[in-house]
Protein backbone atom coordinates (compact mmCIF):
# COMPACT_ATOMS: atom_id res chain seq x y z
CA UNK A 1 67.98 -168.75 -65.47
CA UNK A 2 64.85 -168.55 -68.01
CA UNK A 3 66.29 -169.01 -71.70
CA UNK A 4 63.73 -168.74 -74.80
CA UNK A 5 64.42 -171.97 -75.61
CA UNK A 6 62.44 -172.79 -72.34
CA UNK A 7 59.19 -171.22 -73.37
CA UNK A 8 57.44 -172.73 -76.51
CA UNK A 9 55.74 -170.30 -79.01
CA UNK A 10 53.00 -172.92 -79.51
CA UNK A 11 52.08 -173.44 -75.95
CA UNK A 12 51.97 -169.79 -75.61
CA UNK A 13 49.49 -169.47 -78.13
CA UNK A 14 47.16 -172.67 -77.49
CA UNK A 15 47.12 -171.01 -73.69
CA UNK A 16 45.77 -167.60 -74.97
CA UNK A 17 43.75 -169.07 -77.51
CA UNK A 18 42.10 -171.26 -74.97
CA UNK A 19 42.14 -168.85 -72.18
CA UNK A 20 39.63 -166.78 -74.80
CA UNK A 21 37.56 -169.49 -76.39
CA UNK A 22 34.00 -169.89 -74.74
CA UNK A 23 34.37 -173.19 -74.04
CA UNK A 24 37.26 -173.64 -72.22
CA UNK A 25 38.39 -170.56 -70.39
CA UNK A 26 40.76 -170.06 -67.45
CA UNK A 27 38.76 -173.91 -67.12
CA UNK A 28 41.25 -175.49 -70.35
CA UNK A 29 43.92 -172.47 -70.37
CA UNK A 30 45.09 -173.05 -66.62
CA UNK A 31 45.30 -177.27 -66.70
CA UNK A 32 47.14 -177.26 -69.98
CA UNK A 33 49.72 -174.55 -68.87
CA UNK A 34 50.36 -176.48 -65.51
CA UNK A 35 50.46 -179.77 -67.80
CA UNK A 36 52.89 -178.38 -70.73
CA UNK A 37 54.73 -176.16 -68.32
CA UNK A 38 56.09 -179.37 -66.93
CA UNK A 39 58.98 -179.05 -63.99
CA UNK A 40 59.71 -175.39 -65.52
CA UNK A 41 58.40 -172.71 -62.72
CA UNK A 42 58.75 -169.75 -65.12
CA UNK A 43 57.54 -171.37 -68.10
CA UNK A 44 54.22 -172.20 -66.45
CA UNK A 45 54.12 -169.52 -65.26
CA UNK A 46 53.92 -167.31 -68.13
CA UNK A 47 51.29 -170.16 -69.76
CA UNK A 48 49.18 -169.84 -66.82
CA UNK A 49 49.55 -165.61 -67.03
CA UNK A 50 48.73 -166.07 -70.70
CA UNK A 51 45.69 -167.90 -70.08
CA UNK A 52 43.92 -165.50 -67.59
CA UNK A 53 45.42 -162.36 -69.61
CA UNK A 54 43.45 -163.59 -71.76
CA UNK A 55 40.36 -164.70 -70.17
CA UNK A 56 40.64 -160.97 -68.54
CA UNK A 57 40.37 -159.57 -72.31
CA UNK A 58 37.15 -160.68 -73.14
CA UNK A 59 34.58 -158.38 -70.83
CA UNK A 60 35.73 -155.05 -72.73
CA UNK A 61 36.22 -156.88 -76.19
CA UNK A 62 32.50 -158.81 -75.76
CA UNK A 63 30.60 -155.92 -74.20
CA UNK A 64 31.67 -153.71 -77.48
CA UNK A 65 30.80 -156.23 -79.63
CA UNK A 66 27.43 -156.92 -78.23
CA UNK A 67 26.98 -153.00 -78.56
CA UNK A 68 27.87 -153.27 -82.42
CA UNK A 69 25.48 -156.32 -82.91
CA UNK A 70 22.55 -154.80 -81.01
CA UNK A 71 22.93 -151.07 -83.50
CA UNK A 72 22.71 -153.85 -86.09
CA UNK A 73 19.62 -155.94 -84.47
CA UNK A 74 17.78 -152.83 -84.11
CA UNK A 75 18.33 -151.22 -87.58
CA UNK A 76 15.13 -151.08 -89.43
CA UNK A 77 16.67 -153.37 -92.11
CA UNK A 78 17.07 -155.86 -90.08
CA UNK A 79 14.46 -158.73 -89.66
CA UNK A 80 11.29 -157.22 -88.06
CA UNK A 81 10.65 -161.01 -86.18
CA UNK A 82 14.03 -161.21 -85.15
CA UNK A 83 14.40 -158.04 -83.92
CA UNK A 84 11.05 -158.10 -81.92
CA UNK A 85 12.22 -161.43 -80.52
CA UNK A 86 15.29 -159.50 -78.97
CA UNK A 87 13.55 -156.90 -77.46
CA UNK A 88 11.63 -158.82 -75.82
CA UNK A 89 14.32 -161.16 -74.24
CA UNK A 90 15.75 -157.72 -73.21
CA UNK A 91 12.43 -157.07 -71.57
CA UNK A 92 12.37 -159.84 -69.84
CA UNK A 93 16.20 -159.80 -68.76
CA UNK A 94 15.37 -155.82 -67.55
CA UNK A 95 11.99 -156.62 -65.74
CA UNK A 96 14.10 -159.46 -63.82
CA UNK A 97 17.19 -157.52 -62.95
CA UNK A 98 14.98 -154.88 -61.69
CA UNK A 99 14.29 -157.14 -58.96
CA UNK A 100 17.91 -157.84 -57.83
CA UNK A 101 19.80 -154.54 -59.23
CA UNK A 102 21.46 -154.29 -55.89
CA UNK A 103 23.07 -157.57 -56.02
CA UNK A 104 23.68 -157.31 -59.77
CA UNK A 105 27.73 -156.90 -59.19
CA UNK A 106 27.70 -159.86 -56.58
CA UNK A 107 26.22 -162.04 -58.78
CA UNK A 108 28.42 -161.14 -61.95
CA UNK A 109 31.30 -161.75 -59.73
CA UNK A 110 30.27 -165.24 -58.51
CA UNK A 111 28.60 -166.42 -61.98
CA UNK A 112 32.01 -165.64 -63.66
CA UNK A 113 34.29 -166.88 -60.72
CA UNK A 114 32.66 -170.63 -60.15
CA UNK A 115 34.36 -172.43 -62.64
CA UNK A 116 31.24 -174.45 -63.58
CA UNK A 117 30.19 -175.10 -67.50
CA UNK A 118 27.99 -172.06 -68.60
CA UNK A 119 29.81 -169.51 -66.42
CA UNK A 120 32.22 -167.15 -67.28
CA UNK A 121 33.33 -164.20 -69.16
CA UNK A 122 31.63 -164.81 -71.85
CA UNK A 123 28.39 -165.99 -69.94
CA UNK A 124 28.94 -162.59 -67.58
CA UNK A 125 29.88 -160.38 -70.36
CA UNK A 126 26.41 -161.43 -72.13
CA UNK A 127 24.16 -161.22 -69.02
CA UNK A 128 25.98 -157.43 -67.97
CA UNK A 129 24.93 -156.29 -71.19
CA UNK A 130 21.16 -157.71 -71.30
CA UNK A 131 20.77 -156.30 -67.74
CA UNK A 132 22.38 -153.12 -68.84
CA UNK A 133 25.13 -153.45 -66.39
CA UNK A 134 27.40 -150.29 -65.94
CA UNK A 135 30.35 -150.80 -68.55
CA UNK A 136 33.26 -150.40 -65.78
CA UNK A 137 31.95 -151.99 -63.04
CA UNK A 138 30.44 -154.79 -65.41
CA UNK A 139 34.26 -155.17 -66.47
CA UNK A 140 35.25 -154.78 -62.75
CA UNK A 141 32.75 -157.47 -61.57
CA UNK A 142 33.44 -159.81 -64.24
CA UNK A 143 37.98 -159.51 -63.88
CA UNK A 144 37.13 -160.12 -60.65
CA UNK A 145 35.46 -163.72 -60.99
CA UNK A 146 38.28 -164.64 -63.74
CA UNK A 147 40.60 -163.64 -61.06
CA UNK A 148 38.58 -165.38 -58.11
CA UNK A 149 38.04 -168.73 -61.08
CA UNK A 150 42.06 -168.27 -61.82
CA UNK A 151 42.82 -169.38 -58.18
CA UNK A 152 40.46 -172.19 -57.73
CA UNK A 153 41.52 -173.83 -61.17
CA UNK A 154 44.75 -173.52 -60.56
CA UNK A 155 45.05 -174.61 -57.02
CA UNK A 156 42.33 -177.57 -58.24
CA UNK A 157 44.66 -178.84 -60.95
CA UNK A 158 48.09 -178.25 -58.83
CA UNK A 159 46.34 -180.44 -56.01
CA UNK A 160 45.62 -182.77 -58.63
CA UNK A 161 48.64 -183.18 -60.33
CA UNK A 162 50.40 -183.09 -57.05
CA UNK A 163 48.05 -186.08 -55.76
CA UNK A 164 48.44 -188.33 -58.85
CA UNK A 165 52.38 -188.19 -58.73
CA UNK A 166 51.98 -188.91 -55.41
CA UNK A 167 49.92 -191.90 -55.87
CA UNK A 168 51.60 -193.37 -58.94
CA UNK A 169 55.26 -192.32 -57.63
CA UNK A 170 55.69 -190.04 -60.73
């Protein structure tokens, strides 16, 4: 039976801390969990859950926040080069997703779920919003390849793990 003593506050929190960071992801949230979970099933468990709870939160929370920062781009106090440097890497993200607006859910999906450096939620969150991505299915799309990067992380580390205790006799 799971006690609380089992499950450690400050792995909890370096999981969902690095499950949101840019950086790291589901990509440092799932391989520490597995690692500091140790032998416990349940306690990993909840690290790993942590970690992609986590990495699921940041499509809603970066899409509103890159709605706040673009009122604030395009206020008229803001600085006029600045701002007409931002529209026009919105023009150019717009006149490029017009070619492939059919595949634009597809792609969100797969740029978010290979767990590659410079992919993401945070990468997918920032190219729904410059392509002007439908909120929900942006947020659909982009769950879907944390959910799709979960798996492969986790199965990639577990078969890792599994392989080097086997090796070394661990």
């Amino acid at each position: 039976m799971l006690k609380m003593t089992d499950i450690d506050p400050v792995n909890i929190l370096v999981t969902l801390i690095l499950g949101f960071l840019p950086i790291s992801e589901v990509r440092g949230a799932i391989p520490y969990a597995l690692i500091f979970g140790g032998n416990n099933s349940m306690a990993t468990s909840i690290y790993v859950m942590t970690g992609v709870i986590a990495n699921l939160l940041i499509a809603p929370i970066a899409l509103s926040l890159l709605s706040i920062i673009e009122k604030i781009i395009m206020d008229e106090r803001f600085p006029v080069v600045l701002r007409k440097l931002y529209i026009k890497i919105v023009e150019i993200a717009l006149k490029k997703a017009s070619r492939m607006e059919k595949i634009t859910f597809a792609s969100l999906v797969l740029i978010v779920g290979i767990p590659l450096p410079v992919t993401g939620a945070w990468t997918g969150s920032l190219i729904a919003f410059l392509l002007r991505s439908d909120k929900k299915k942006a947020i659909a799309a982009i769950s879907l390849g944390v959910l799709i990067a979960s798996v492969i992380v986790y199965l990639a580390v577990y078969l890792g793990i599994s392989i080097l205790k086997t090796i070394f006799l661990l």
